[in-house]
N, C-alpha and C. Protein backbone atom coordinates (compact mmCIF):
# COMPACT_ATOMS: atom_id res chain seq x y z
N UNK A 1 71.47 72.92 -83.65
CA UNK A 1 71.10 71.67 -83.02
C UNK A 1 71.43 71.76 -81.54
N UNK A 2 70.42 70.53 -81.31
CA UNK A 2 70.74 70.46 -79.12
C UNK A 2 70.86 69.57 -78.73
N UNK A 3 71.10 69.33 -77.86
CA UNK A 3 71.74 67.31 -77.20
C UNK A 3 71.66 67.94 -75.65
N UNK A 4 70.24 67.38 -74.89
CA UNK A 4 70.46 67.37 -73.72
C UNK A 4 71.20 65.83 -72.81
N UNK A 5 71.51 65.81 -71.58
CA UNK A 5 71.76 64.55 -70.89
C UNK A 5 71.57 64.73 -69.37
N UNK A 6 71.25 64.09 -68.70
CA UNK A 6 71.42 64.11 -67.38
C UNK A 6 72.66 63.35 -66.63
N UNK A 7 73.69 63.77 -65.52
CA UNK A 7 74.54 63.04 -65.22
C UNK A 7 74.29 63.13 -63.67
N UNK A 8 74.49 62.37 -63.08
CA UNK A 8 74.05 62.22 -61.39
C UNK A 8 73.09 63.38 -60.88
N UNK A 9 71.67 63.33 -61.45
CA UNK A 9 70.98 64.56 -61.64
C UNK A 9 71.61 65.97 -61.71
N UNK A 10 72.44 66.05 -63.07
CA UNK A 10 72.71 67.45 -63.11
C UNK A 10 73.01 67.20 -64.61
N UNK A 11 71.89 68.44 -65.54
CA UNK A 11 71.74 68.51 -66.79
C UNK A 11 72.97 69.12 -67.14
N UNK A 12 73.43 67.94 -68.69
CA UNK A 12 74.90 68.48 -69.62
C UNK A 12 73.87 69.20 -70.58
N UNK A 13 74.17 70.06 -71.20
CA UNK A 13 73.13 70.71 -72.81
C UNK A 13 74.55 70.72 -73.79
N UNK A 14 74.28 70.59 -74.60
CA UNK A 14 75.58 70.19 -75.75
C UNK A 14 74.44 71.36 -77.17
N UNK A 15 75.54 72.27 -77.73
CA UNK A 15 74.67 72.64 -78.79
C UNK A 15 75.79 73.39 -79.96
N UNK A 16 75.37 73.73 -80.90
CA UNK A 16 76.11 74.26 -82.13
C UNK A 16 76.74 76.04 -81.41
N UNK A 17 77.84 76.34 -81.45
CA UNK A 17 78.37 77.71 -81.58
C UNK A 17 77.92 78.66 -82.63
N UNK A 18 77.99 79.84 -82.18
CA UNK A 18 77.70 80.69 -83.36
C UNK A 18 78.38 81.54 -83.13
N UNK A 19 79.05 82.51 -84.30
CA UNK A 19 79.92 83.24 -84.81
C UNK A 19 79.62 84.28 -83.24
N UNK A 20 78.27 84.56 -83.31
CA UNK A 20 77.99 85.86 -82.79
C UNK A 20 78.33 85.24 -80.43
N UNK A 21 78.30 84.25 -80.56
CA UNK A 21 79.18 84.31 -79.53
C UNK A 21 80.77 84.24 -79.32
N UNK A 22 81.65 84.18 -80.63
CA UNK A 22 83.19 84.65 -80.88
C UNK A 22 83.46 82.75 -80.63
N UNK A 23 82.47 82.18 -81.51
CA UNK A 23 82.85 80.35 -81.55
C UNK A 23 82.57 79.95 -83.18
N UNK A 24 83.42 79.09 -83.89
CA UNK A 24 83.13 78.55 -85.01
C UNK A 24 83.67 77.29 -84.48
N UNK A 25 83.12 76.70 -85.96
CA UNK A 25 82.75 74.60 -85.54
C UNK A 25 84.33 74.33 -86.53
N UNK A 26 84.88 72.77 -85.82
CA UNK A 26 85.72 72.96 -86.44
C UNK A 26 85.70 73.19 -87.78
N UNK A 27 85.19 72.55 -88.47
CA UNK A 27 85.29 72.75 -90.15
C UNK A 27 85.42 74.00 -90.47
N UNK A 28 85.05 74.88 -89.78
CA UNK A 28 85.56 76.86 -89.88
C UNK A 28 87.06 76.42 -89.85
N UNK A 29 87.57 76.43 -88.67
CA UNK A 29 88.33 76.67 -87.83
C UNK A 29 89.83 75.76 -88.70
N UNK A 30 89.66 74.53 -89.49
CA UNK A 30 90.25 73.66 -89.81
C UNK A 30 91.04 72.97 -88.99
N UNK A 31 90.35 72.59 -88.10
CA UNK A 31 90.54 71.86 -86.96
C UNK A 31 89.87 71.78 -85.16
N UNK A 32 89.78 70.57 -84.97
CA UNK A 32 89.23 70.52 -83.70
C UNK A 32 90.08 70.57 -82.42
N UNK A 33 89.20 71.38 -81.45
CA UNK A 33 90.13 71.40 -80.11
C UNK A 33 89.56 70.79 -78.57
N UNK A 34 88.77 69.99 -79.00
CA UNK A 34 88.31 69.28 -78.30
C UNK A 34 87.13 68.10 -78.80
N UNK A 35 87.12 67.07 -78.28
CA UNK A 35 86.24 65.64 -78.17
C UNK A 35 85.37 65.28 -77.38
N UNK A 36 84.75 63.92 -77.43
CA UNK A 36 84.01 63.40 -76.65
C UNK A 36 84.52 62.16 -76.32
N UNK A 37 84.25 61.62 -75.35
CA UNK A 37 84.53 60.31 -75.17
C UNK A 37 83.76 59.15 -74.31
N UNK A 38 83.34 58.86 -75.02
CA UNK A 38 81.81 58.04 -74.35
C UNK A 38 81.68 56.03 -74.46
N UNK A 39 81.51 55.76 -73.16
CA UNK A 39 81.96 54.22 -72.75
C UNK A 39 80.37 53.79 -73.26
N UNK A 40 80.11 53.05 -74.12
CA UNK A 40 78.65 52.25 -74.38
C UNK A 40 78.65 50.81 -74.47
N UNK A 41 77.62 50.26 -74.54
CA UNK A 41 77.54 48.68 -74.93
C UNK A 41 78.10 48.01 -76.04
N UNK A 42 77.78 48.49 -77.21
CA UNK A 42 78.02 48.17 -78.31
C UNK A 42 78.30 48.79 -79.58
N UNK A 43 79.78 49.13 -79.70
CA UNK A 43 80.47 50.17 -80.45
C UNK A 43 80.03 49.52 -82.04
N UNK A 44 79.96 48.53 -82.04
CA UNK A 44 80.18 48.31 -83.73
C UNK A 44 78.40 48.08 -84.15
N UNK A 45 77.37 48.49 -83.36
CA UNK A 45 75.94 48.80 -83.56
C UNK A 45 76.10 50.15 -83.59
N UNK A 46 76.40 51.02 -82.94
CA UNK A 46 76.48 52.39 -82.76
C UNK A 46 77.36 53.08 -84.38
N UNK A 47 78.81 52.16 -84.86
CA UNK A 47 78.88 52.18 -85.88
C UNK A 47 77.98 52.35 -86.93
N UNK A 48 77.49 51.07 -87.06
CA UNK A 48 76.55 50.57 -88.12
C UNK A 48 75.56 51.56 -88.33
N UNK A 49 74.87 52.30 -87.34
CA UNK A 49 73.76 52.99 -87.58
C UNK A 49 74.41 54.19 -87.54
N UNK A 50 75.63 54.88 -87.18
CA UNK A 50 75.88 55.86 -87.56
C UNK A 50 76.73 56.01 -89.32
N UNK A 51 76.72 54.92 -89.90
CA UNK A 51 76.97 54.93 -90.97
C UNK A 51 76.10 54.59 -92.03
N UNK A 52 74.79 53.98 -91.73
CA UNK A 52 73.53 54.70 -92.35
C UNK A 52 72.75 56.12 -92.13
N UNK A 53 73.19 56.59 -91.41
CA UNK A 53 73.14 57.98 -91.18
C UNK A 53 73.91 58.95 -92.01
N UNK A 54 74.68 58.39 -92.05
CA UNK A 54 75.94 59.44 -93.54
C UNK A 54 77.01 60.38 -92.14
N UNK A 55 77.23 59.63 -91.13
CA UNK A 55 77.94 60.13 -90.17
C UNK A 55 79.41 59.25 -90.68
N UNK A 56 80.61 60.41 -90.60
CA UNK A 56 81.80 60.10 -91.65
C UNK A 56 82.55 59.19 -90.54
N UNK A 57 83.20 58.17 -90.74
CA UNK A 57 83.85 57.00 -89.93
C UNK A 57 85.16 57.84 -89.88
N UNK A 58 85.81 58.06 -88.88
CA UNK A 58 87.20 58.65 -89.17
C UNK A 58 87.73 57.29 -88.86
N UNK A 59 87.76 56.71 -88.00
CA UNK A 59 88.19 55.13 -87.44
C UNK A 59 87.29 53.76 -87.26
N UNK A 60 87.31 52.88 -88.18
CA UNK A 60 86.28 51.92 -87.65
C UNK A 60 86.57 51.23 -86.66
N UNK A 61 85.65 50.85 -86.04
CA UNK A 61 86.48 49.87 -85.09
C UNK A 61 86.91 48.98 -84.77
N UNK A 62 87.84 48.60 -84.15
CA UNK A 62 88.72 47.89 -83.62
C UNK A 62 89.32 47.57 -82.10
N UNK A 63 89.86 46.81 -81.75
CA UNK A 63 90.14 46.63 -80.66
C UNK A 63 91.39 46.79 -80.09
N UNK A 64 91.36 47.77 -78.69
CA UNK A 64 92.45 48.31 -78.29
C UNK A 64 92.84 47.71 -76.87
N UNK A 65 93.78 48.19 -76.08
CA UNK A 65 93.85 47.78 -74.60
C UNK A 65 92.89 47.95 -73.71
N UNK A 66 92.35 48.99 -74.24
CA UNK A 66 91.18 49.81 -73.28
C UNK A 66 89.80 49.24 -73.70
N UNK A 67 89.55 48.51 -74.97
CA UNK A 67 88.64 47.79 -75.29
C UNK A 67 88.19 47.99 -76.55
N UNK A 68 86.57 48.22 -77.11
CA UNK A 68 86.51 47.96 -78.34
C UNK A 68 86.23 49.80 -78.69
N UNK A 69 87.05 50.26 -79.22
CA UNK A 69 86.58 51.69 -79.63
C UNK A 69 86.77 52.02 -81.09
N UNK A 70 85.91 53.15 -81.83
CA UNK A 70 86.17 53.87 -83.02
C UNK A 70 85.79 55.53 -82.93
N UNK A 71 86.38 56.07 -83.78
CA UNK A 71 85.64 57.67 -83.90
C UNK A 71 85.22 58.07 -84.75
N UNK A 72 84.06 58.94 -84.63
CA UNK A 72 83.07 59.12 -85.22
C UNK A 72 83.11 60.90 -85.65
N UNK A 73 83.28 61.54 -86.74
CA UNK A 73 83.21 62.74 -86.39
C UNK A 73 81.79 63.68 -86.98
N UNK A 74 80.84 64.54 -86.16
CA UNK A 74 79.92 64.83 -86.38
C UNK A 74 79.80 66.09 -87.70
N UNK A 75 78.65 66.45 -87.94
CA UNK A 75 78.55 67.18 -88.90
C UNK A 75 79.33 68.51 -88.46
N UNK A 76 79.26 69.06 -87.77
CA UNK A 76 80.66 70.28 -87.93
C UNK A 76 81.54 69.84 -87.34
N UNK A 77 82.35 69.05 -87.86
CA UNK A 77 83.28 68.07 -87.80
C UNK A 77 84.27 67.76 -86.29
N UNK A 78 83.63 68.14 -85.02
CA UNK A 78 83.49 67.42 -83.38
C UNK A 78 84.42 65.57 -83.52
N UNK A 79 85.24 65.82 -83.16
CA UNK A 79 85.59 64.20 -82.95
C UNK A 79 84.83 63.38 -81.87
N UNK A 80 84.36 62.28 -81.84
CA UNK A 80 83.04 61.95 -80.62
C UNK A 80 83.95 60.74 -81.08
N UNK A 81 84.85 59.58 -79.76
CA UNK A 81 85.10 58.33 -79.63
C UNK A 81 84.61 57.64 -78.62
N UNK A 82 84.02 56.72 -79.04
CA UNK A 82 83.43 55.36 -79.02
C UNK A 82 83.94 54.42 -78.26
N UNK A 83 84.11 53.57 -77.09
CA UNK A 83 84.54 52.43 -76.65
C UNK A 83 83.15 51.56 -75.93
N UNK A 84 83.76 50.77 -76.20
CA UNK A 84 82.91 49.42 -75.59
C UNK A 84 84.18 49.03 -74.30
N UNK A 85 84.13 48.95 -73.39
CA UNK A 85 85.01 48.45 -72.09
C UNK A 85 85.38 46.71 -72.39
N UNK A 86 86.75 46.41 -72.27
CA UNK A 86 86.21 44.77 -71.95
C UNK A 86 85.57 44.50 -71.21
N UNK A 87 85.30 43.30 -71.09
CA UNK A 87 84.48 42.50 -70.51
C UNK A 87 85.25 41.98 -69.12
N UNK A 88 84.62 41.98 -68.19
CA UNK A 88 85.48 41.29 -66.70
C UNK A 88 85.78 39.82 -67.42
N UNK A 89 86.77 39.58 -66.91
CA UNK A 89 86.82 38.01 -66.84
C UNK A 89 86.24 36.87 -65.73
């Protein structure tokens, strides 16, 4: 799999490791050594549809200091967390 993005015009490419470059996913590995961490609109929509997807909830969400976040971990088991920012007052 591939996941492109653009960030202040300069392309991120996100994609699966393979053995034959000396990388396994965590679920090899039995454990992850790195995340994602991504600020969106609406964490508990992003939920919802990632749990009709059969994407495994490690954390639902809830609300923290930093605002509304949960984590999500992908099929070769990548931790990817979720926040929604508060809101200004």
């Amino acid at each position: 799999m591939h996941g492109q993005m653009l960030f202040q015009g300069r392309r991120i490419m996100l994609g699966q490791g393979a053995r034959s470059w000396g990388m396994v996913s965590p679920r090899e590995a039995g454990m992850a050594t790195m995340g994602v961490f991504i600020y969106l609109e609406d964490v508990d929509a992003l939920v919802a549809r990632a749990r009709r997807e059969g994407a495994e909830i490690v954390q639902p969400p809830h609300d923290a200091g930093y605002g509304r976040t949960c984590t999500v971990r992908d099929l070769d088991g990548h931790p990817w967390f979720f926040t929604t920012p508060p809101r200004a007052a």
